[in-house]
C-alpha atoms as a PDB file:
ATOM      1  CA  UNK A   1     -58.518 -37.534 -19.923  1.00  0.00           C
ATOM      2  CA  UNK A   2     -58.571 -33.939 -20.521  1.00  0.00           C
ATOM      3  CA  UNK A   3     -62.551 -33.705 -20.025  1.00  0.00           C
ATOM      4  CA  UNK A   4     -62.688 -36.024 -16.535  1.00  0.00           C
ATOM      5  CA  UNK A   5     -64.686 -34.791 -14.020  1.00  0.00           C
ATOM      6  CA  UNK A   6     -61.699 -34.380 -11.564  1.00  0.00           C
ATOM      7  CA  UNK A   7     -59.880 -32.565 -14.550  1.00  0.00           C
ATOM      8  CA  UNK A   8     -62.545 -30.251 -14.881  1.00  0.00           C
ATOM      9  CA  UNK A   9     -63.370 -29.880 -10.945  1.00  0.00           C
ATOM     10  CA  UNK A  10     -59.290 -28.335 -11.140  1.00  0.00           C
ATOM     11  CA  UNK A  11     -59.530 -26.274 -13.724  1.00  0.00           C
ATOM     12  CA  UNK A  12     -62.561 -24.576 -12.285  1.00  0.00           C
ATOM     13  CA  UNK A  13     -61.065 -24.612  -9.032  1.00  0.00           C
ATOM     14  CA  UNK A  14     -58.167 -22.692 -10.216  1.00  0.00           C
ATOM     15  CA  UNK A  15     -60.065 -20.445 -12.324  1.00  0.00           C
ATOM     16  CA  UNK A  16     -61.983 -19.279  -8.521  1.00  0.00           C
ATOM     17  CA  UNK A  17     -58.695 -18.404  -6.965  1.00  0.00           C
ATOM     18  CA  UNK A  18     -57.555 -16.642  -9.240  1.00  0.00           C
ATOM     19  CA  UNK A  19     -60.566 -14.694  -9.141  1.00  0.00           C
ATOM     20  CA  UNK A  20     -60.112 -14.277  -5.767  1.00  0.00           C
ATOM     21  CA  UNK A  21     -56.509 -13.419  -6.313  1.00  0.00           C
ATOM     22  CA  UNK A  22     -55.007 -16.335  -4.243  1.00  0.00           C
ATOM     23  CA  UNK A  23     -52.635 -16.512  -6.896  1.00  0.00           C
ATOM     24  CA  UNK A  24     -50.207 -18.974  -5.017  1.00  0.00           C
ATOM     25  CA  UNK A  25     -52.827 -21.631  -4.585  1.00  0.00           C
ATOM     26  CA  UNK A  26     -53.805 -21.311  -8.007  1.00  0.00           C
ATOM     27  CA  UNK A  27     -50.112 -21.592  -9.321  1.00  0.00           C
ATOM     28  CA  UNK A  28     -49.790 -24.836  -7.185  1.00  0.00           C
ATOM     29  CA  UNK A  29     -52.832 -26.111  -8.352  1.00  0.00           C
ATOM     30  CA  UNK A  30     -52.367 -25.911 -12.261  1.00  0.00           C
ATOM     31  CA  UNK A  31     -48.213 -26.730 -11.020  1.00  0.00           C
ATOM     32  CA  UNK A  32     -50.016 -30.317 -10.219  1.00  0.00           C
ATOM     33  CA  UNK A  33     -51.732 -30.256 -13.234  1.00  0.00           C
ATOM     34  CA  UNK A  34     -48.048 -29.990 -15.416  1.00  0.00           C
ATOM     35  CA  UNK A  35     -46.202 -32.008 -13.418  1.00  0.00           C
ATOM     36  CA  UNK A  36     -49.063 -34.864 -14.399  1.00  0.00           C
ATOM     37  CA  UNK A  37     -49.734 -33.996 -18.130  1.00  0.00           C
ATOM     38  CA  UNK A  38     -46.557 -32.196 -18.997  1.00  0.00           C
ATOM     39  CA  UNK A  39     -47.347 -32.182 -22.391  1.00  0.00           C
ATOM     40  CA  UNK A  40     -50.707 -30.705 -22.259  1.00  0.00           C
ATOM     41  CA  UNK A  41     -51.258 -27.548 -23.900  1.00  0.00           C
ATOM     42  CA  UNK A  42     -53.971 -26.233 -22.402  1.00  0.00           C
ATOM     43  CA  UNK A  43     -52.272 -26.927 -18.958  1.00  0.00           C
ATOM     44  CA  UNK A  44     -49.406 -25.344 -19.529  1.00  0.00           C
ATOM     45  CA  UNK A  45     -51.841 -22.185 -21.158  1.00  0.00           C
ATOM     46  CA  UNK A  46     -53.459 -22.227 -18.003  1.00  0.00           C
ATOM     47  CA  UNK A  47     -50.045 -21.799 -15.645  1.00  0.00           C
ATOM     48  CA  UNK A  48     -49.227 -19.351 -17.999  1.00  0.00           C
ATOM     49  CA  UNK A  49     -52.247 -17.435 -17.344  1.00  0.00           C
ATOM     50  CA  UNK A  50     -52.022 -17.738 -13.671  1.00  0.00           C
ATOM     51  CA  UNK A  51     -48.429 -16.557 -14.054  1.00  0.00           C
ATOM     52  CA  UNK A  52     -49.819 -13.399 -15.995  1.00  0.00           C
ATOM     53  CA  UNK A  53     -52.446 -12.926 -13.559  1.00  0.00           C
ATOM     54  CA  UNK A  54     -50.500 -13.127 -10.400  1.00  0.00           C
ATOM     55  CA  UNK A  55     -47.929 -10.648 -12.279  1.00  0.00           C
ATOM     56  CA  UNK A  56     -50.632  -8.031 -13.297  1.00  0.00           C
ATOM     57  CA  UNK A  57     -51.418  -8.060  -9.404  1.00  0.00           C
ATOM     58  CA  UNK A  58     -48.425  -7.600  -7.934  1.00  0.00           C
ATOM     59  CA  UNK A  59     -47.836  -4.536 -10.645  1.00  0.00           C
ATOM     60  CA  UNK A  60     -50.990  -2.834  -9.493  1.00  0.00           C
ATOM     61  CA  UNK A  61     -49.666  -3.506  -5.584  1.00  0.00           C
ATOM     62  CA  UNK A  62     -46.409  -1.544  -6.487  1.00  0.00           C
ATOM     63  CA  UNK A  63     -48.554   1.130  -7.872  1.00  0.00           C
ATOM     64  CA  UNK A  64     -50.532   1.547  -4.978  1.00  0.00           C
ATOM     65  CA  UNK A  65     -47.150   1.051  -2.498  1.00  0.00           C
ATOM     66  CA  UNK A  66     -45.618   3.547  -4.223  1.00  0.00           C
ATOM     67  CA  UNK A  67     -48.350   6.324  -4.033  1.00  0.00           C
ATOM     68  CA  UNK A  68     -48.539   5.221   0.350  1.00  0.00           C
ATOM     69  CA  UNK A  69     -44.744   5.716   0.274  1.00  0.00           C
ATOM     70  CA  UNK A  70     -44.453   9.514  -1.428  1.00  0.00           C
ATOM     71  CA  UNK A  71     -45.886  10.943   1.895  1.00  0.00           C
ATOM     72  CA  UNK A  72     -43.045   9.558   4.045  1.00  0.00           C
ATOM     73  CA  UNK A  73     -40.273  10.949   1.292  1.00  0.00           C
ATOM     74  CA  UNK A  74     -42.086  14.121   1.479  1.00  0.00           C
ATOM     75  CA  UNK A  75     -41.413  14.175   5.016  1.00  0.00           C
ATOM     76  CA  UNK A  76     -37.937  13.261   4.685  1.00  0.00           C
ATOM     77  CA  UNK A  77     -39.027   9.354   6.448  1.00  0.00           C
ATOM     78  CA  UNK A  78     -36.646   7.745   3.556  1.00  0.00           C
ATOM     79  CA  UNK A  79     -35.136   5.058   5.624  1.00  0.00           C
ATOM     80  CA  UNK A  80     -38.888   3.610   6.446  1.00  0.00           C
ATOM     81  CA  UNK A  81     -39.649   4.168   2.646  1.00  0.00           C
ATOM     82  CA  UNK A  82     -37.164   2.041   1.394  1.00  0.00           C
ATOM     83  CA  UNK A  83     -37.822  -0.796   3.665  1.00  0.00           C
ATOM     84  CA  UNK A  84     -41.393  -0.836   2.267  1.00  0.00           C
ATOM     85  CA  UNK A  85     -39.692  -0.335  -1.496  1.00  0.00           C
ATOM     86  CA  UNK A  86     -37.359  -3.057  -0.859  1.00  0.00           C
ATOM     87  CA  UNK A  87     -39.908  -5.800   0.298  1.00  0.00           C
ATOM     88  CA  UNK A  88     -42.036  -5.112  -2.991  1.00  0.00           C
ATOM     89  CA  UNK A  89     -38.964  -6.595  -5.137  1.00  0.00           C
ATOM     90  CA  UNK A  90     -39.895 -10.382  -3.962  1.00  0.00           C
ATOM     91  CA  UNK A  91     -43.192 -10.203  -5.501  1.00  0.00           C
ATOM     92  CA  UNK A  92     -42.310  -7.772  -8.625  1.00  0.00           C
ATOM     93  CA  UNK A  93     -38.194  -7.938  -9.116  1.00  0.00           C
ATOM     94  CA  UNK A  94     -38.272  -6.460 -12.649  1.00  0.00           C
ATOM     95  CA  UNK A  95     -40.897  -4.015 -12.232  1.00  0.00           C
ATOM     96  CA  UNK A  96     -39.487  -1.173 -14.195  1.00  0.00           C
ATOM     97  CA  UNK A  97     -41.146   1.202 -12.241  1.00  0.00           C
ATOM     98  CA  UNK A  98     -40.540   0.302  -9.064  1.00  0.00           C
ATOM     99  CA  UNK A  99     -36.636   0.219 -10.001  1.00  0.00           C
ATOM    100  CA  UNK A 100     -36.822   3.302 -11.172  1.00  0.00           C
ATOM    101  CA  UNK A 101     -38.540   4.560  -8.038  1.00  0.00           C
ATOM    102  CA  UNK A 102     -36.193   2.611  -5.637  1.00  0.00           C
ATOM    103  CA  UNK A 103     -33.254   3.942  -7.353  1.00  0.00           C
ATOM    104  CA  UNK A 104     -34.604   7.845  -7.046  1.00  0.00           C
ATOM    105  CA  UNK A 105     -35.332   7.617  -3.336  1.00  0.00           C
ATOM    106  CA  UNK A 106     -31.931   5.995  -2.647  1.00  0.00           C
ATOM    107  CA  UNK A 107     -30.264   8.495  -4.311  1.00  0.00           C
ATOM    108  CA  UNK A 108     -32.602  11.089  -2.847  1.00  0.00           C
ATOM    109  CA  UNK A 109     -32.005   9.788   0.907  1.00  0.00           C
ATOM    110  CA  UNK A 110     -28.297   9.898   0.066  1.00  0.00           C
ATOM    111  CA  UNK A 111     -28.475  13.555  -0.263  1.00  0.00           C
ATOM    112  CA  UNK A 112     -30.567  14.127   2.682  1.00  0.00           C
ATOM    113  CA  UNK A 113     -28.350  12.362   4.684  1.00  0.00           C
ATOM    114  CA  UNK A 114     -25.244  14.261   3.318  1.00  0.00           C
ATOM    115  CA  UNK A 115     -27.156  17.536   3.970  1.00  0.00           C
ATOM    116  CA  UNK A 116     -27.979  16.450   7.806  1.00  0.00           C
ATOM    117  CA  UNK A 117     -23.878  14.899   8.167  1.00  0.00           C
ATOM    118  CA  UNK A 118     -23.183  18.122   7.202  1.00  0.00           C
ATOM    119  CA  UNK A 119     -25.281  20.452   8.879  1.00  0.00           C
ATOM    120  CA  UNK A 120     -25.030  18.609  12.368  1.00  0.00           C
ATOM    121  CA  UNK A 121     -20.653  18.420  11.759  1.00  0.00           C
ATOM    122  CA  UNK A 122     -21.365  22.822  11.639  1.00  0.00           C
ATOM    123  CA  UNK A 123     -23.488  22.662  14.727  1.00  0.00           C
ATOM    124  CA  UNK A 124     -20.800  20.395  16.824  1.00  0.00           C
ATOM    125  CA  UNK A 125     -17.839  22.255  15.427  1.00  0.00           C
ATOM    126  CA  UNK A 126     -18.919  25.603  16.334  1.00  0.00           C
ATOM    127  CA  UNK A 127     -19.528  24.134  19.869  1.00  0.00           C
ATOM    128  CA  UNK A 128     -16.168  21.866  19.863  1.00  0.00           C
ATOM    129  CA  UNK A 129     -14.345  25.322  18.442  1.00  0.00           C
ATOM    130  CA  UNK A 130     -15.533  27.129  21.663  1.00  0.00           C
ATOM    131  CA  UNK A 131     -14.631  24.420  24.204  1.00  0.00           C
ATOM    132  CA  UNK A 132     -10.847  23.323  22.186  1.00  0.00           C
ATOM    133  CA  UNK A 133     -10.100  27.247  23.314  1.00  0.00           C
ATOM    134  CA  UNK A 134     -12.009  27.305  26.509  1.00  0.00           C
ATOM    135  CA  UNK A 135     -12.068  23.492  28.209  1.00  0.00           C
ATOM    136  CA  UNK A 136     -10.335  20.404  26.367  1.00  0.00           C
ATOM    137  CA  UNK A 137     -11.155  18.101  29.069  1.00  0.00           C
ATOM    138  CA  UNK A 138     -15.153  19.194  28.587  1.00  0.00           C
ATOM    139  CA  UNK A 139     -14.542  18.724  25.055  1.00  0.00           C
ATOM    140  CA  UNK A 140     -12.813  15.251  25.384  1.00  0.00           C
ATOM    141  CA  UNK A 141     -15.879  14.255  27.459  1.00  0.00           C
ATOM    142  CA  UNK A 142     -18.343  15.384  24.561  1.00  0.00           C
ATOM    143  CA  UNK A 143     -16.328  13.413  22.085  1.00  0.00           C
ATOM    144  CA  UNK A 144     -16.758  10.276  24.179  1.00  0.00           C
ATOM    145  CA  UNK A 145     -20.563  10.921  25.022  1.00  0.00           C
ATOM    146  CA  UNK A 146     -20.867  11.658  21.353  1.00  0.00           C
ATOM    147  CA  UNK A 147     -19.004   8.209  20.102  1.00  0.00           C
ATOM    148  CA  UNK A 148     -21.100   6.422  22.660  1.00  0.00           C
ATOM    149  CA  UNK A 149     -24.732   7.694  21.269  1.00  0.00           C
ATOM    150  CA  UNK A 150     -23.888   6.894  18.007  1.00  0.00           C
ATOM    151  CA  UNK A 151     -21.913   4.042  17.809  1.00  0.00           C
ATOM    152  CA  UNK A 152     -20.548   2.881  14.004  1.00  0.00           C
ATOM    153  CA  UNK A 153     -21.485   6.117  12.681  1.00  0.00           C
ATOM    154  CA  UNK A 154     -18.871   7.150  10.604  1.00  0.00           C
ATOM    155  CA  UNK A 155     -19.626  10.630  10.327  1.00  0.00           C
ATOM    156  CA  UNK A 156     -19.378  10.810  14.226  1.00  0.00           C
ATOM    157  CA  UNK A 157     -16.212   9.124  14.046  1.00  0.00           C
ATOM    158  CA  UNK A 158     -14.164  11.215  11.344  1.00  0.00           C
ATOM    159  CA  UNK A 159     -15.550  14.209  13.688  1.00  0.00           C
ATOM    160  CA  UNK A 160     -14.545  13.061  16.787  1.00  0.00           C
ATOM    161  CA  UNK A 161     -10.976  12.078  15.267  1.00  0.00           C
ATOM    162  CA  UNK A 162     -10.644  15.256  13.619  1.00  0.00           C
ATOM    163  CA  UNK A 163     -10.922  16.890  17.204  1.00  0.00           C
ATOM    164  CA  UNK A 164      -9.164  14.756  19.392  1.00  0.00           C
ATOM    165  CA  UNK A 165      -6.378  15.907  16.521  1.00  0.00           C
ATOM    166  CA  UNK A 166      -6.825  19.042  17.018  1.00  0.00           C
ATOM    167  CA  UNK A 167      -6.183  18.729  20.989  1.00  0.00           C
ATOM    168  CA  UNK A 168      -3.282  16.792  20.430  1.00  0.00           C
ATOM    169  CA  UNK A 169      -1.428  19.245  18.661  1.00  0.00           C
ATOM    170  CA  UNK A 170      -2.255  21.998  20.586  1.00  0.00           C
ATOM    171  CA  UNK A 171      -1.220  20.174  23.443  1.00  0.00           C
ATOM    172  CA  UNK A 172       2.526  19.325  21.329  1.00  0.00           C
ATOM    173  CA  UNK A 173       2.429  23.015  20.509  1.00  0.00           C
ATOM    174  CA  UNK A 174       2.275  23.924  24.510  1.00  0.00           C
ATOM    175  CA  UNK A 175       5.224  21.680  25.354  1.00  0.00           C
ATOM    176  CA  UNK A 176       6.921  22.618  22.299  1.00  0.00           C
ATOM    177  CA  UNK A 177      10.121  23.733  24.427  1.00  0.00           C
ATOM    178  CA  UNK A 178       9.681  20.437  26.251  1.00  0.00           C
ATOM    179  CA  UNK A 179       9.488  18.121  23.302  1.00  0.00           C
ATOM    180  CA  UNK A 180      12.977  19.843  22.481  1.00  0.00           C
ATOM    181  CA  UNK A 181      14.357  19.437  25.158  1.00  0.00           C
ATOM    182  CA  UNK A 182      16.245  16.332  26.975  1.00  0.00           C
ATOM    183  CA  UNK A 183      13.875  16.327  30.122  1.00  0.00           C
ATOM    184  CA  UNK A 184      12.885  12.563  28.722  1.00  0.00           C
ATOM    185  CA  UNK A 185      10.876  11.828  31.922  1.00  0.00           C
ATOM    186  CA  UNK A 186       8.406  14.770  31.403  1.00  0.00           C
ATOM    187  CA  UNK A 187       8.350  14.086  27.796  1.00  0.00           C
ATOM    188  CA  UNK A 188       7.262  10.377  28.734  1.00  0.00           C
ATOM    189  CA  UNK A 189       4.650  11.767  30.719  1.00  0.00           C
ATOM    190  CA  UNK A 190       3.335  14.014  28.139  1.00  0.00           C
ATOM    191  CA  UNK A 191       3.351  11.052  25.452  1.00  0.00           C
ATOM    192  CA  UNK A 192       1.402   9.039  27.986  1.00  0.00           C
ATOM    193  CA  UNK A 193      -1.110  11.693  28.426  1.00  0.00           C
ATOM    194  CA  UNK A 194      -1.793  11.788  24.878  1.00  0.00           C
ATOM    195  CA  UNK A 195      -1.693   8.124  23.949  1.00  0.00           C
ATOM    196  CA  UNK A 196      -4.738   8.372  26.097  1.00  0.00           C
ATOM    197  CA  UNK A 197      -6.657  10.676  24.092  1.00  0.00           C
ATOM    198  CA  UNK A 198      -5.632   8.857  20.535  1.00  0.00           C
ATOM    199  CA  UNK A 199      -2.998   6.101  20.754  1.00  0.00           C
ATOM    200  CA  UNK A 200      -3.741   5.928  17.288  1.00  0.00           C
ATOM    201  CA  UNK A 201      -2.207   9.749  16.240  1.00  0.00           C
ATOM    202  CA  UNK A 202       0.387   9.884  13.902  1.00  0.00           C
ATOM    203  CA  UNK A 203       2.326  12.691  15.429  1.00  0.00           C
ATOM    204  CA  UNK A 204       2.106  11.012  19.160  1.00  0.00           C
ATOM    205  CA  UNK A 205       3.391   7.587  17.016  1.00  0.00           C
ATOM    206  CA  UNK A 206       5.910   9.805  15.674  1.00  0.00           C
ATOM    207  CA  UNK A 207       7.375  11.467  18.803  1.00  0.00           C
ATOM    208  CA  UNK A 208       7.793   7.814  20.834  1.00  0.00           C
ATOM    209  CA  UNK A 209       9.227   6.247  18.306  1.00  0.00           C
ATOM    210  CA  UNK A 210      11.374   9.849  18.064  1.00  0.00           C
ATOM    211  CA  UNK A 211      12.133   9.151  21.989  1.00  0.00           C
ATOM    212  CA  UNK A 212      13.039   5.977  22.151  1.00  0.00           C
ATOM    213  CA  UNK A 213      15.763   6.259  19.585  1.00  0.00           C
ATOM    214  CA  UNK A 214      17.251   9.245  21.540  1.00  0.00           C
ATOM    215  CA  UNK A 215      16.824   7.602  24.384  1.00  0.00           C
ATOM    216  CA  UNK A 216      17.943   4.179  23.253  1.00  0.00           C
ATOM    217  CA  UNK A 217      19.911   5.274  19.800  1.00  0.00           C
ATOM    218  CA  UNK A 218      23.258   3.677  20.880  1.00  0.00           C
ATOM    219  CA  UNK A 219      22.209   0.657  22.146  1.00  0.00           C
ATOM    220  CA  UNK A 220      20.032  -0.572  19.561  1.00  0.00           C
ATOM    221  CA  UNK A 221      20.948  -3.025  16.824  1.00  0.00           C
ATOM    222  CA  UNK A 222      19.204  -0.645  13.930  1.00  0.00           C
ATOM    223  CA  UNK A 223      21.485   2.425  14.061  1.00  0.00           C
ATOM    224  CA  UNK A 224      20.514   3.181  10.861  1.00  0.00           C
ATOM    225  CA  UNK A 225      16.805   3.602  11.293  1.00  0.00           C
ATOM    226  CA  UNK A 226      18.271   6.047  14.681  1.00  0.00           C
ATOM    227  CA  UNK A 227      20.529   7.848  12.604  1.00  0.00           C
ATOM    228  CA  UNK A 228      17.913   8.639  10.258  1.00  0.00           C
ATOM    229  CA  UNK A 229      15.296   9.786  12.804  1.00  0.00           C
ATOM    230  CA  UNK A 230      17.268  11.959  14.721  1.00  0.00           C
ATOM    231  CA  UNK A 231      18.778  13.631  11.515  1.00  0.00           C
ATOM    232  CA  UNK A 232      15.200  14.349  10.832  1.00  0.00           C
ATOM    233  CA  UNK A 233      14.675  15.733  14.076  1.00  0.00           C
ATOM    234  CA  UNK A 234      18.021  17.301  13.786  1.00  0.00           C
ATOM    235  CA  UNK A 235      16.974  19.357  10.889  1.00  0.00           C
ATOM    236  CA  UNK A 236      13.715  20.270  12.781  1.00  0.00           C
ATOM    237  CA  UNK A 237      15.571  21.867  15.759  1.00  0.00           C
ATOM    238  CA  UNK A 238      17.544  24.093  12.980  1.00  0.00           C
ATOM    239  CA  UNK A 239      14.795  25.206  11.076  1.00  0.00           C
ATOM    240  CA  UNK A 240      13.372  26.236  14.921  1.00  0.00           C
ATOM    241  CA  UNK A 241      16.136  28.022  15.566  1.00  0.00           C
ATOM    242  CA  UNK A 242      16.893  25.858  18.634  1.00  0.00           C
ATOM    243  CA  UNK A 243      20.633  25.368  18.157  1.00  0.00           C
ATOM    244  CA  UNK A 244      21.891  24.567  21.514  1.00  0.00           C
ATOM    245  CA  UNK A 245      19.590  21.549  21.508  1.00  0.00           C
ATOM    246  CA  UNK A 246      20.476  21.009  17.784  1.00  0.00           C
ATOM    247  CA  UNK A 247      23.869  20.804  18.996  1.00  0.00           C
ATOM    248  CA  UNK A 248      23.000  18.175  21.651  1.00  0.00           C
ATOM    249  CA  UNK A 249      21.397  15.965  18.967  1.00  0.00           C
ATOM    250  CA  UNK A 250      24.019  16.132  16.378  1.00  0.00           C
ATOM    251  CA  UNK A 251      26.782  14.651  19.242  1.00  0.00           C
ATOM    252  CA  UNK A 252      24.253  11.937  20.202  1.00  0.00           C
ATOM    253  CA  UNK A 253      24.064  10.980  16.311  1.00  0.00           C
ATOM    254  CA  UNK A 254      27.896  11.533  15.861  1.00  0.00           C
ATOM    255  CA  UNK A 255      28.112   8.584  18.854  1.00  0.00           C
ATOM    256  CA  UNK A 256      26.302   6.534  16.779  1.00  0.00           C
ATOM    257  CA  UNK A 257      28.198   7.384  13.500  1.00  0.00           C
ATOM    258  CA  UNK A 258      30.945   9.710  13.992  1.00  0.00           C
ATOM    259  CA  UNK A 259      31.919   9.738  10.160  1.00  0.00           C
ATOM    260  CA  UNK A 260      28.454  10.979   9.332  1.00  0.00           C
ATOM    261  CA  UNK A 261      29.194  14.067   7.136  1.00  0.00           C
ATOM    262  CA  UNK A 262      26.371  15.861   6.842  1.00  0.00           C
ATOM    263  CA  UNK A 263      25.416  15.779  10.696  1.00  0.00           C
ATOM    264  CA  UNK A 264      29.254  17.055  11.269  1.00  0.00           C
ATOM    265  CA  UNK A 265      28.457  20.215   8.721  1.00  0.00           C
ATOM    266  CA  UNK A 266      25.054  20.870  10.449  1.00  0.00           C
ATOM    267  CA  UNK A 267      26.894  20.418  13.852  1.00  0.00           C
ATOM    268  CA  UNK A 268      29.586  23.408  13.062  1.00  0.00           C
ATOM    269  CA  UNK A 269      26.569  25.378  11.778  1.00  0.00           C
ATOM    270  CA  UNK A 270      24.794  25.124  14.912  1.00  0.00           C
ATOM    271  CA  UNK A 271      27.938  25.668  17.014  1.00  0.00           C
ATOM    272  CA  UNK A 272      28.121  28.560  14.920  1.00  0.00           C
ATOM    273  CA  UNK A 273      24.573  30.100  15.116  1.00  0.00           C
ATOM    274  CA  UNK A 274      24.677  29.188  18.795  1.00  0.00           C
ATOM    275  CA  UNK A 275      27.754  31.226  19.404  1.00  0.00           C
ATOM    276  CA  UNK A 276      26.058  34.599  17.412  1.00  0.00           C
ATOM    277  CA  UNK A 277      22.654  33.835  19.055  1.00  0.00           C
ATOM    278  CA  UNK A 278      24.274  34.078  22.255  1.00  0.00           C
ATOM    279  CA  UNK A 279      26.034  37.032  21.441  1.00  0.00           C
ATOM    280  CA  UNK A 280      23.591  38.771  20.043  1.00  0.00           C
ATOM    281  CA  UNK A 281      21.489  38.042  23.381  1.00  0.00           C
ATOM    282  CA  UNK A 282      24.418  39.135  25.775  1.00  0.00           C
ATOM    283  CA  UNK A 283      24.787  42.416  23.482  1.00  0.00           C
ATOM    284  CA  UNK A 284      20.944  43.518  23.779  1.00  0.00           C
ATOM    285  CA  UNK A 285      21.423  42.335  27.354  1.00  0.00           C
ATOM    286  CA  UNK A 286      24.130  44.912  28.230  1.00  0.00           C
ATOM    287  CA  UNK A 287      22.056  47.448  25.537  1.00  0.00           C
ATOM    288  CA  UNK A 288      19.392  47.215  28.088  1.00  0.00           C
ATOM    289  CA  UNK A 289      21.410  47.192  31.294  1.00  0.00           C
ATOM    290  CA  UNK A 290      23.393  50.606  29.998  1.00  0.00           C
ATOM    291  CA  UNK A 291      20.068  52.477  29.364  1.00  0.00           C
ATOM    292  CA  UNK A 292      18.707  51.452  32.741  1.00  0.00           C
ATOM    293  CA  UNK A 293      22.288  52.647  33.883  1.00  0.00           C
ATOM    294  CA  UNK A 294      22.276  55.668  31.853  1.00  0.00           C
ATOM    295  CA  UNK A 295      18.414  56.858  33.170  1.00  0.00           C
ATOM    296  CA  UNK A 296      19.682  55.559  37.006  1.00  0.00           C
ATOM    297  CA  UNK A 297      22.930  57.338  36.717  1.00  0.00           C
ATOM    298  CA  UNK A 298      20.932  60.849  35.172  1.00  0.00           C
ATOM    299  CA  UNK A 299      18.710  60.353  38.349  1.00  0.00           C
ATOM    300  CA  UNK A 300      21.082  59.923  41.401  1.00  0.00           C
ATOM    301  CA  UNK A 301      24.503  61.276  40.119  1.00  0.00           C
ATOM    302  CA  UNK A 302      25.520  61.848  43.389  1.00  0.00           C
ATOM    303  CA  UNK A 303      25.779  58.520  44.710  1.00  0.00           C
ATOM    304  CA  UNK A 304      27.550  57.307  41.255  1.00  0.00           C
ATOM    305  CA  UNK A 305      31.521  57.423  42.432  1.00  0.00           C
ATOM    306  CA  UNK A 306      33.816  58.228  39.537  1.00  0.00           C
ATOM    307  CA  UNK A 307      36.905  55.686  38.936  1.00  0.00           C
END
């Protein structure tokens, strides 16, 4: 059956396209061929050759890819290489050469881009530097034209954060005094303003929830979790040096828990360095009244009336 006419006719036919490399008509052709004598030998010789064939081919068109592609990494084009890389792997998957290749350029276009991340974060920080001391509200406005033009980019976005960081806390440095203070309303305010430059910030997170317990510490069912926050922000007010409002603090705690030890100890400290603060302050206040005195008296004796 081997030697029909229509046998031979196939064979021939299959033999042309491969010569012609049309190497997926030929493989469907000699396919047919199998599938009906799947015990012939010299069938399943001939698939293999087609096979080979069709393999040898698509090794020679990676080659021949791969030399087109070098001028595009040479000029730094690596995203448009590997998309022509990529597509060679349906036709040759386990070409070692091109898996060696792919691998190098992906490797060598994660450099590059770490290089370019890098050099365009120095360009935008010595610009953002400038404008967080000169204009925050410019800078806030390149952050968001920034985050718009490159949307997803995570290198934008860990740059813009950083930034919009950086504004918050000079902003909480500014209002410092404020932020220590029991002027809630204003301290609202300020919390607002920030929540709308990162609602996200840890330290804006930190100084509502901060707030509310103050504000809210004695009617709330979770007096620990109050207690605990304000003895934080207790200590924070002593380490400032800002013992009359330490002082204020420590009797809205002792409300809460008036047995609390430690908050009663760091309460007659405060009282304490309150009381010397102040006198020191009323001491170098006279200091510098006397010497004014002194100089005015030294000036205009005769209008000075001895007692």
């Amino acid at each position: 059956m081997t030697d029909s006419p229509y046998i031979l006719q196939l064979k021939q036919r299959i033999r042309l396209l491969m010569s012609e490399k049309k190497f997926k008509e030929a493989f469907e052709s000699a396919q047919e061929l199998v599938t009906k004598h799947p015990d012939d030998k010299e069938f399943l010789a001939l698939i293999q050759e087609v096979k080979e064939g069709a393999a040898k081919e698509n090794n020679k068109l990676v080659e021949q890819k791969i030399k087109e592609v070098k001028p595009l990494i040479k000029e730094n084009k690596y995203s448009e290489a590997l998309v022509i890389l990529k597509k060679l792997f349906s036709i040759a998957p386990n070409n070692p050469t091109l898996i060696k290749f792919y691998s190098k350029t992906q490797a060598q276009y994660q450099d590059y881009s770490k290089e370019i991340a890098e050099k365009f974060k120095v360009e935008k920080r010595a610009s953002y530097d400038k404008l967080l001391a000169e204009d925050e509200d410019k800078l806030l406005f390149e952050l968001f034209n920034l985050e718009k033009n490159s949307p997803g980019n995570q290198n934008v976005l860990s740059l813009t954060k950083e930034y919009r960081d950086k504004i918050i806390k000079k902003k909480l440095e500014l209002k410092k005094d404020l932020i220590y203070s029991d002027k809630f309303d204003d301290i609202q305010n300020l919390i607002s303003q920030l929540q709308k430059i990162d609602p996200t910030n840890p330290e804006v997170v930190e100084l509502e929830k901060t707030i509310n317990f103050r504000l809210h510490g004695s009617q709330i069912d979770n007096k620990k979790e109050f207690v605990y926050r304000s003895s934080k922000y207790l200590v924070t007010l002593m380490q400032l040096k800002k013992y009359e409002e330490a002082i204020k603090v420590a009797l809205e705690i002792l409300d809460v828990n008036h047995k609390d030890e430690l908050v009663l100890k760091i309460l007659e400290k405060a009282e304490n360095k309150f009381f010397t603060q102040s006198r020191k302050l009323a001491i170098e206040s006279v200091k510098s009244k006397q010497a004014a005195l002194k100089a005015d008296y030294e000036k205009n004796k005769e209008t000075f009336v001895k007692i």
